[in-house]
PDB file of N, CA and C in Angstrom:
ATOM      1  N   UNK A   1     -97.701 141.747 -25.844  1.00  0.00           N
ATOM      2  CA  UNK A   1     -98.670 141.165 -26.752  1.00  0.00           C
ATOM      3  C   UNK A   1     -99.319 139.961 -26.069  1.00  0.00           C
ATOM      4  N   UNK A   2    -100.496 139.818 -26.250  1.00  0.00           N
ATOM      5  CA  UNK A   2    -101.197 138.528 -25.596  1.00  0.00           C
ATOM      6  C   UNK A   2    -100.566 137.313 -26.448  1.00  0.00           C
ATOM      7  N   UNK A   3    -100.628 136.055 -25.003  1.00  0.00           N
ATOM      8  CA  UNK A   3     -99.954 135.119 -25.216  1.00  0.00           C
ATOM      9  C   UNK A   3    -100.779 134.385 -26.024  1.00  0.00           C
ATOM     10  N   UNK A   4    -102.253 133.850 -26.505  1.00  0.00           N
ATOM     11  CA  UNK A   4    -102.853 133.495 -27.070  1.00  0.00           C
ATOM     12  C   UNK A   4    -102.716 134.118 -28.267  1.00  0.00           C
ATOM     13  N   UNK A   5    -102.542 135.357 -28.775  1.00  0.00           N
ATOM     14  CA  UNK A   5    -102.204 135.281 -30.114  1.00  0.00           C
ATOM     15  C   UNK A   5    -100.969 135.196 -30.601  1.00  0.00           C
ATOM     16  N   UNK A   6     -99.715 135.185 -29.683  1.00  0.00           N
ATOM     17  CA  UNK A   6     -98.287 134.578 -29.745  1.00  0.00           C
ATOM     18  C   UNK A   6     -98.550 133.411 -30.081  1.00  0.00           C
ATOM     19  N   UNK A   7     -99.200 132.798 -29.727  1.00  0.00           N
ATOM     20  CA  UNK A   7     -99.324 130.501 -29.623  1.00  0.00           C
ATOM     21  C   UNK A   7     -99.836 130.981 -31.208  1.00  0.00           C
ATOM     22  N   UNK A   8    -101.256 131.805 -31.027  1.00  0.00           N
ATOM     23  CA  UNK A   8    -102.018 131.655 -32.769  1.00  0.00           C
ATOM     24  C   UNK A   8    -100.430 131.361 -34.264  1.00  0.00           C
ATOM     25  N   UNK A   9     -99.937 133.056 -33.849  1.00  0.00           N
ATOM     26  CA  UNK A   9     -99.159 133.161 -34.753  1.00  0.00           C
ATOM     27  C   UNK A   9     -97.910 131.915 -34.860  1.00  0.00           C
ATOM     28  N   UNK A  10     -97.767 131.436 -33.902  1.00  0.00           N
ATOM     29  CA  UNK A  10     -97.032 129.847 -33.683  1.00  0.00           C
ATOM     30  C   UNK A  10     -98.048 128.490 -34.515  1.00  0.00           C
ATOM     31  N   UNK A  11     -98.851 128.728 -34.149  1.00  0.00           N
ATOM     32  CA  UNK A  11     -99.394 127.414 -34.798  1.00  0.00           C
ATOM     33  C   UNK A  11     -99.943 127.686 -36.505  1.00  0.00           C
ATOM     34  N   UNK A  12    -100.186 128.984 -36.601  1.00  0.00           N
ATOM     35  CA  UNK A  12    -100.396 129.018 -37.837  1.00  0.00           C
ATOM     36  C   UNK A  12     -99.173 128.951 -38.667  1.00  0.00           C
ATOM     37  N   UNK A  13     -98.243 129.898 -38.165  1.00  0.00           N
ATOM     38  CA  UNK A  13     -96.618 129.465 -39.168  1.00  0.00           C
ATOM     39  C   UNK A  13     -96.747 128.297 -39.156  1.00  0.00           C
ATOM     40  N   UNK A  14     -96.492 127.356 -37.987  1.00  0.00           N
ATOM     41  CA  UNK A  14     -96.342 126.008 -38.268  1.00  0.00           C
ATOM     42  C   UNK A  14     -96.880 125.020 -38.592  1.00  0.00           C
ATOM     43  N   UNK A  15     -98.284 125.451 -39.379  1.00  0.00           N
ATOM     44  CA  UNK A  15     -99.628 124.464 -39.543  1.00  0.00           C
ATOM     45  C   UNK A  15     -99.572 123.818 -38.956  1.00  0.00           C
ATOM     46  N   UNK A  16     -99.482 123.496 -37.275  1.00  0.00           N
ATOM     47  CA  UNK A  16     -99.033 122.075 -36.778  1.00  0.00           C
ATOM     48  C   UNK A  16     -99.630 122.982 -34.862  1.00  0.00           C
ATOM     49  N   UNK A  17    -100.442 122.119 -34.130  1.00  0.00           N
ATOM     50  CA  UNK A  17    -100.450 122.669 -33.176  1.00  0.00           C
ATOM     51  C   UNK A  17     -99.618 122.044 -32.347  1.00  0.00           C
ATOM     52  N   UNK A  18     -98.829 120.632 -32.683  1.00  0.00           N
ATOM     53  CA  UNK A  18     -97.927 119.894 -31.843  1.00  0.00           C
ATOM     54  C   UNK A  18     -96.269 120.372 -32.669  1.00  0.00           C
ATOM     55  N   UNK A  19     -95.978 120.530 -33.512  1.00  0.00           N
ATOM     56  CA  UNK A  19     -95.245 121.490 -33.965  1.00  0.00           C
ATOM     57  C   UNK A  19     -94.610 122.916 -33.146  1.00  0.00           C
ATOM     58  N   UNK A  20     -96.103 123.553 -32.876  1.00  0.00           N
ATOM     59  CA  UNK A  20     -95.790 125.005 -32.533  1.00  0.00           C
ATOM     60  C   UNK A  20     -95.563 124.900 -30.879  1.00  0.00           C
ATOM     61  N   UNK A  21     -96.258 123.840 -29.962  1.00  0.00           N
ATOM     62  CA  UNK A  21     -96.001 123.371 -28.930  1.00  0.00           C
ATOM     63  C   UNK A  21     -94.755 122.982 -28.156  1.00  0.00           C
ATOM     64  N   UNK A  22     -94.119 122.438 -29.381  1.00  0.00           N
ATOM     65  CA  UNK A  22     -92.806 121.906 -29.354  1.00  0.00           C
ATOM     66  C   UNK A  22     -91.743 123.104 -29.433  1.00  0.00           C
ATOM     67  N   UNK A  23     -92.132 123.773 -30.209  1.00  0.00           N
ATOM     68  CA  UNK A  23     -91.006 125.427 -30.278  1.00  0.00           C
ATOM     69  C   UNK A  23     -91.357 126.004 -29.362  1.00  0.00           C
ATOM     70  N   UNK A  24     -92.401 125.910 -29.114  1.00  0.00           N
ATOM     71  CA  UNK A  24     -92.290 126.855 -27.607  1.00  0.00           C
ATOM     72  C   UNK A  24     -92.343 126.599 -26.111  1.00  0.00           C
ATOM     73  N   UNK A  25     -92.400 125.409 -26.202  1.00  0.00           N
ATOM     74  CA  UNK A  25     -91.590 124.409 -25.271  1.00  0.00           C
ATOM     75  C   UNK A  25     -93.348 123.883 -24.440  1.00  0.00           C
ATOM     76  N   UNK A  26     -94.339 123.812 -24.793  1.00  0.00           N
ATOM     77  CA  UNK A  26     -95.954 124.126 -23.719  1.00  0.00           C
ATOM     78  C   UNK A  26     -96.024 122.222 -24.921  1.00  0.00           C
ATOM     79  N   UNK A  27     -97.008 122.120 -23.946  1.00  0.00           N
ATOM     80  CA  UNK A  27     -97.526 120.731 -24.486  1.00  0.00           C
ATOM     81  C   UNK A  27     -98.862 120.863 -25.233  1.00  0.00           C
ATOM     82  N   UNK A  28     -98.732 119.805 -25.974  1.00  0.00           N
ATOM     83  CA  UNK A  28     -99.845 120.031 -27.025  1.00  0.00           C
ATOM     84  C   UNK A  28    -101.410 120.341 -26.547  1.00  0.00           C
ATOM     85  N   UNK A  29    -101.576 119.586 -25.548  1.00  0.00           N
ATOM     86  CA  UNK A  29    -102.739 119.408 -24.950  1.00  0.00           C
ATOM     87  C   UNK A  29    -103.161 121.446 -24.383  1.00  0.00           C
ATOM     88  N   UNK A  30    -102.013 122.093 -24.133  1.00  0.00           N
ATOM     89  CA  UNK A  30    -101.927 123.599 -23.091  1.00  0.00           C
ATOM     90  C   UNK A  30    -102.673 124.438 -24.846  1.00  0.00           C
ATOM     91  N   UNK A  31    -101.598 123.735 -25.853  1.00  0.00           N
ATOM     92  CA  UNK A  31    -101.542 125.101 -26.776  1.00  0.00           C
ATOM     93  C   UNK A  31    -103.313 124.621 -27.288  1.00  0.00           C
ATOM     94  N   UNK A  32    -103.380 123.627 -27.382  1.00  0.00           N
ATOM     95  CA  UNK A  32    -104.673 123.208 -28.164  1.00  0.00           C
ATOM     96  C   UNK A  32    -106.005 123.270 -27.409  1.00  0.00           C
ATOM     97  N   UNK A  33    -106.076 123.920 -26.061  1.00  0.00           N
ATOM     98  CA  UNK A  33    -106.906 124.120 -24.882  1.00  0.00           C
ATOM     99  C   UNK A  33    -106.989 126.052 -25.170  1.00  0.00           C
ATOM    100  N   UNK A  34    -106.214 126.496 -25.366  1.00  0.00           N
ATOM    101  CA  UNK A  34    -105.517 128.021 -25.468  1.00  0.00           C
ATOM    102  C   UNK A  34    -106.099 128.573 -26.975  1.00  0.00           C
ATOM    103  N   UNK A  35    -105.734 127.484 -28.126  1.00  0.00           N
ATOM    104  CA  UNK A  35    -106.710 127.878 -29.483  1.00  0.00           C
ATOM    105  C   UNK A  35    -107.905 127.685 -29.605  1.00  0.00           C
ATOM    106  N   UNK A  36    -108.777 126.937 -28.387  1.00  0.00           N
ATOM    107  CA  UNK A  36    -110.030 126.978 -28.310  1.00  0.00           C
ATOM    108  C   UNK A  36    -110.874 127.961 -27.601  1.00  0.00           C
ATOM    109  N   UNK A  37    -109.772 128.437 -26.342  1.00  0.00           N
ATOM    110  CA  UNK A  37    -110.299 129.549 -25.425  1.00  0.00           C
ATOM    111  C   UNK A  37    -110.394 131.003 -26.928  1.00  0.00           C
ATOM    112  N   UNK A  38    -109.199 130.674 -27.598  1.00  0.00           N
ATOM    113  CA  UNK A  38    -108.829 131.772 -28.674  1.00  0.00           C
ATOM    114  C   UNK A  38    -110.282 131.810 -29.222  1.00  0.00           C
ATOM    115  N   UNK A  39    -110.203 131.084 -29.913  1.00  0.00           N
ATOM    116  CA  UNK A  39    -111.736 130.815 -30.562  1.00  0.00           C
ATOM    117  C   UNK A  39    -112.929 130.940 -30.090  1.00  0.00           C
ATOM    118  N   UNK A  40    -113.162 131.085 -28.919  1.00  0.00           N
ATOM    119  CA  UNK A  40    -114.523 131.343 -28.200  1.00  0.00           C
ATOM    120  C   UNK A  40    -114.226 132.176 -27.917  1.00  0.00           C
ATOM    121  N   UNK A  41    -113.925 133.454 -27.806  1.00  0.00           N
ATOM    122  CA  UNK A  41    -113.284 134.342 -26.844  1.00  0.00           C
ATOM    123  C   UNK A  41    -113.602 135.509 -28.197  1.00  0.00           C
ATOM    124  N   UNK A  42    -113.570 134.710 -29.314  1.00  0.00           N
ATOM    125  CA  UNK A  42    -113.553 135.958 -30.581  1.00  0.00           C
ATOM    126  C   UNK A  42    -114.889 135.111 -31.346  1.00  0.00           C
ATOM    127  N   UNK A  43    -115.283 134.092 -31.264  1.00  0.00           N
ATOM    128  CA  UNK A  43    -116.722 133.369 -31.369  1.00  0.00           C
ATOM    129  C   UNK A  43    -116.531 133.275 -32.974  1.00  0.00           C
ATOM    130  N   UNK A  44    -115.298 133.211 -33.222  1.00  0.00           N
ATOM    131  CA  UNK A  44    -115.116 132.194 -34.652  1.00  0.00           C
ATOM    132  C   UNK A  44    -114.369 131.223 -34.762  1.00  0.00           C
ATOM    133  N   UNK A  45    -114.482 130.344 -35.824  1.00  0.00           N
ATOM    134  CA  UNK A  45    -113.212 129.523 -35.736  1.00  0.00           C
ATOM    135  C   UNK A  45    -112.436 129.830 -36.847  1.00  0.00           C
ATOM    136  N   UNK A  46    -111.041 129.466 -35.903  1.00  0.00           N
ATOM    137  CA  UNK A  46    -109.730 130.543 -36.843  1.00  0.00           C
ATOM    138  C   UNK A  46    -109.283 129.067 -37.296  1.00  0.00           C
ATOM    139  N   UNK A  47    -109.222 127.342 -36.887  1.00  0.00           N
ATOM    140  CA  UNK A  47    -108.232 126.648 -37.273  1.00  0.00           C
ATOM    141  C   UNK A  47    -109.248 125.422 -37.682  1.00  0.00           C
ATOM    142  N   UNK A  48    -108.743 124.766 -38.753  1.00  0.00           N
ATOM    143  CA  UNK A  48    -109.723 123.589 -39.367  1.00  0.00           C
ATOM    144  C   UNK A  48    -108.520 122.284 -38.957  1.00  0.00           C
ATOM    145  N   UNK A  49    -108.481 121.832 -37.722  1.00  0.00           N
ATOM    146  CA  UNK A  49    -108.124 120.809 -37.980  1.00  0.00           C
ATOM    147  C   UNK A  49    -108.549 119.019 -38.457  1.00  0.00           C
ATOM    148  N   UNK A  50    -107.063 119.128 -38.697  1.00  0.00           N
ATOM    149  CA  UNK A  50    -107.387 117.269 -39.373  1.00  0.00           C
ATOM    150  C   UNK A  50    -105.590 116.921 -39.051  1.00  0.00           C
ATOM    151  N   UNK A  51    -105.571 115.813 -39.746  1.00  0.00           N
ATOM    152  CA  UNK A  51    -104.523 114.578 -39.135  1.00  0.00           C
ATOM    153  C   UNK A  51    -103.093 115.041 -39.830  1.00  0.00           C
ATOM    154  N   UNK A  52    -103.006 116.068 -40.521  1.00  0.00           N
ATOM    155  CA  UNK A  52    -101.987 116.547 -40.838  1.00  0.00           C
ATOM    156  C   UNK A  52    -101.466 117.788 -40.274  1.00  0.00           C
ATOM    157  N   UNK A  53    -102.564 118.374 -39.371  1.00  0.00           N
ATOM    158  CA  UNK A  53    -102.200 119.632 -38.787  1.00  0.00           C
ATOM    159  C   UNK A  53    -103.158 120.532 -39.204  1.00  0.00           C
ATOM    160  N   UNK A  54    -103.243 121.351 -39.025  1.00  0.00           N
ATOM    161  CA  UNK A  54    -104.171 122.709 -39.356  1.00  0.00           C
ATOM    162  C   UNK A  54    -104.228 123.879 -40.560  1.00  0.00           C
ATOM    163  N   UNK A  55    -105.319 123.918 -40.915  1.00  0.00           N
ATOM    164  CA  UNK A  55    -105.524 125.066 -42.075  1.00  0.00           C
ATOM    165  C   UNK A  55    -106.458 126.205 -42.040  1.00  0.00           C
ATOM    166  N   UNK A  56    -106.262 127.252 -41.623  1.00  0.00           N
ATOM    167  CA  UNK A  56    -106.726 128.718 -41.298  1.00  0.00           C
ATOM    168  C   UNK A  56    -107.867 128.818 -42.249  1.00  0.00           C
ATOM    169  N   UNK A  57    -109.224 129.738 -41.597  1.00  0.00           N
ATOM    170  CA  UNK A  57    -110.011 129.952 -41.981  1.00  0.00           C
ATOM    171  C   UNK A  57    -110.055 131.209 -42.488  1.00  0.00           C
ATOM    172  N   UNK A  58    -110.949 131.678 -43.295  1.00  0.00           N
ATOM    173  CA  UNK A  58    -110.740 133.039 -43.582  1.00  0.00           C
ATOM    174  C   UNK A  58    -110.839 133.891 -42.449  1.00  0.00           C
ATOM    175  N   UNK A  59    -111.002 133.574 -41.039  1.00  0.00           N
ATOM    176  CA  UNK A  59    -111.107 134.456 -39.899  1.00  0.00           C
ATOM    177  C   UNK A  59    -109.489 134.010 -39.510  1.00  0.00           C
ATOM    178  N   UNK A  60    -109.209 133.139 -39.898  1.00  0.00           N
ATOM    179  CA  UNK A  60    -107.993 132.607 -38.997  1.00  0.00           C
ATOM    180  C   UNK A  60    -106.575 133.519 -40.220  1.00  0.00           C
ATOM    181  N   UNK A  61    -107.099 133.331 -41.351  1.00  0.00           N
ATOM    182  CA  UNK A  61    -106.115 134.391 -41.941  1.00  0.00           C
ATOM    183  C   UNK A  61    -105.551 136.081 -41.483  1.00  0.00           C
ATOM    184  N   UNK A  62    -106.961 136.257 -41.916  1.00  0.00           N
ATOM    185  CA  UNK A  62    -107.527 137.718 -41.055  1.00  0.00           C
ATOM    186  C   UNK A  62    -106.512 138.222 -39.780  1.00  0.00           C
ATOM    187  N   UNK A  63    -106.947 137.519 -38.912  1.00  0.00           N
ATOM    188  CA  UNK A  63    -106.206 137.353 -37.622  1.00  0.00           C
ATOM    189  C   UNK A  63    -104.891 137.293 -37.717  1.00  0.00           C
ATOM    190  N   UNK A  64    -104.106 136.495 -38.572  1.00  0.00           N
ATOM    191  CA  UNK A  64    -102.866 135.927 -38.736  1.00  0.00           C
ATOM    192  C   UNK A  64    -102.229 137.411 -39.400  1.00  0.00           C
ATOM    193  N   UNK A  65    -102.814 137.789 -40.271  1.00  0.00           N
ATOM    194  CA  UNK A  65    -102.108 139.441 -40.593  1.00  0.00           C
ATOM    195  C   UNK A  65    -102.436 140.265 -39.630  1.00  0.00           C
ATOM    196  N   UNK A  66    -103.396 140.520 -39.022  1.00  0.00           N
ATOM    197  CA  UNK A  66    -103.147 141.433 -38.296  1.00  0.00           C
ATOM    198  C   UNK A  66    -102.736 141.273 -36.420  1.00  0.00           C
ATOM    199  N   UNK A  67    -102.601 139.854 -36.358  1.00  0.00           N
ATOM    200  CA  UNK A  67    -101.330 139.589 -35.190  1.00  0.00           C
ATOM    201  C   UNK A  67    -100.400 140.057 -35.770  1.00  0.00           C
ATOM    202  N   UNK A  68    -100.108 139.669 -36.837  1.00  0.00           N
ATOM    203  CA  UNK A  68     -98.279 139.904 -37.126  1.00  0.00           C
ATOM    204  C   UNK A  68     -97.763 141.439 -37.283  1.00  0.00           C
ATOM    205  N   UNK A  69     -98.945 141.890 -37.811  1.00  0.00           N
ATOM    206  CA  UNK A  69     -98.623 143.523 -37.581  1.00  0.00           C
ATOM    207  C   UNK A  69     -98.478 144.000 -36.550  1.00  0.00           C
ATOM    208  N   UNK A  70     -99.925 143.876 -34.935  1.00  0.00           N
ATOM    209  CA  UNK A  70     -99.273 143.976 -33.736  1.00  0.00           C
ATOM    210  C   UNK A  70     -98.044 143.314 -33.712  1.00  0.00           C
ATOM    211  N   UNK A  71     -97.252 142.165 -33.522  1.00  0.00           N
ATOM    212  CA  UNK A  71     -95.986 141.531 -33.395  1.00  0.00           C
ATOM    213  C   UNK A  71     -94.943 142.234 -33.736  1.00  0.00           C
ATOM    214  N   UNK A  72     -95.154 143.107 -34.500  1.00  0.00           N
ATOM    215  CA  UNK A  72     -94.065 143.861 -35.212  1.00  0.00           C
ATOM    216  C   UNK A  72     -94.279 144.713 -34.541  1.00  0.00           C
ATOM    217  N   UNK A  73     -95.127 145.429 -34.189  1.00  0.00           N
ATOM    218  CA  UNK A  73     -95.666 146.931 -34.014  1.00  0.00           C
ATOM    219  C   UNK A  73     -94.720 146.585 -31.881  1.00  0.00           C
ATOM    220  N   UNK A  74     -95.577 145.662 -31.280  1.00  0.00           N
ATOM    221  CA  UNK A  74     -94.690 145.508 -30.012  1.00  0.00           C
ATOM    222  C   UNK A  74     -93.344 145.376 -29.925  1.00  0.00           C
ATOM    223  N   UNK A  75     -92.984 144.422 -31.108  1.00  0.00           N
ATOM    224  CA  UNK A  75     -91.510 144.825 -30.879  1.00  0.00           C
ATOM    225  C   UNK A  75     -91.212 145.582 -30.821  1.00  0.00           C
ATOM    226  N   UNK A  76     -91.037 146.494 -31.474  1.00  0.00           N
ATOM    227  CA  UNK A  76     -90.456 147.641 -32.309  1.00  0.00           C
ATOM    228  C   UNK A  76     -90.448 148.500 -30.847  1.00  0.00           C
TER     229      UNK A  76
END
């Protein structure tokens, strides 16, 4: 599974992009460089941040179910 939507599905569980950074051991500055490539790369924006952490857009929802279905689907 691509690592950019591994980080997505990380920072969105964790509304937090220094949060999800921290679990997965990458520094805030890598994951928050990586949700912007995310975001241009699909030419929406998936994350609204502010000073509490982040809140998904209706593209960023979107996305968030159907990463997690691939996620499941690769495991498996």
């Amino acid at each position: 599974m691509d690592k950019h939507l591994r980080q997505f599905i990380e920072v969105a569980t964790h509304k937090s992009v220094s949060l999800a950074a921290r679990h997965m051991g990458l520094s805030q500055p890598t994951l928050t460089h990586n949700m912007k490539k995310l975001e241009e790369s699909l030419g929406t924006t998936l994350l609204i941040r502010h000073a509490g952490g982040v809140t998904l857009t209706a593209a960023g929802e979107l996305l968030l179910t159907q990463a997690r279905v691939m996620q499941r689907i690769y495991d498996d």
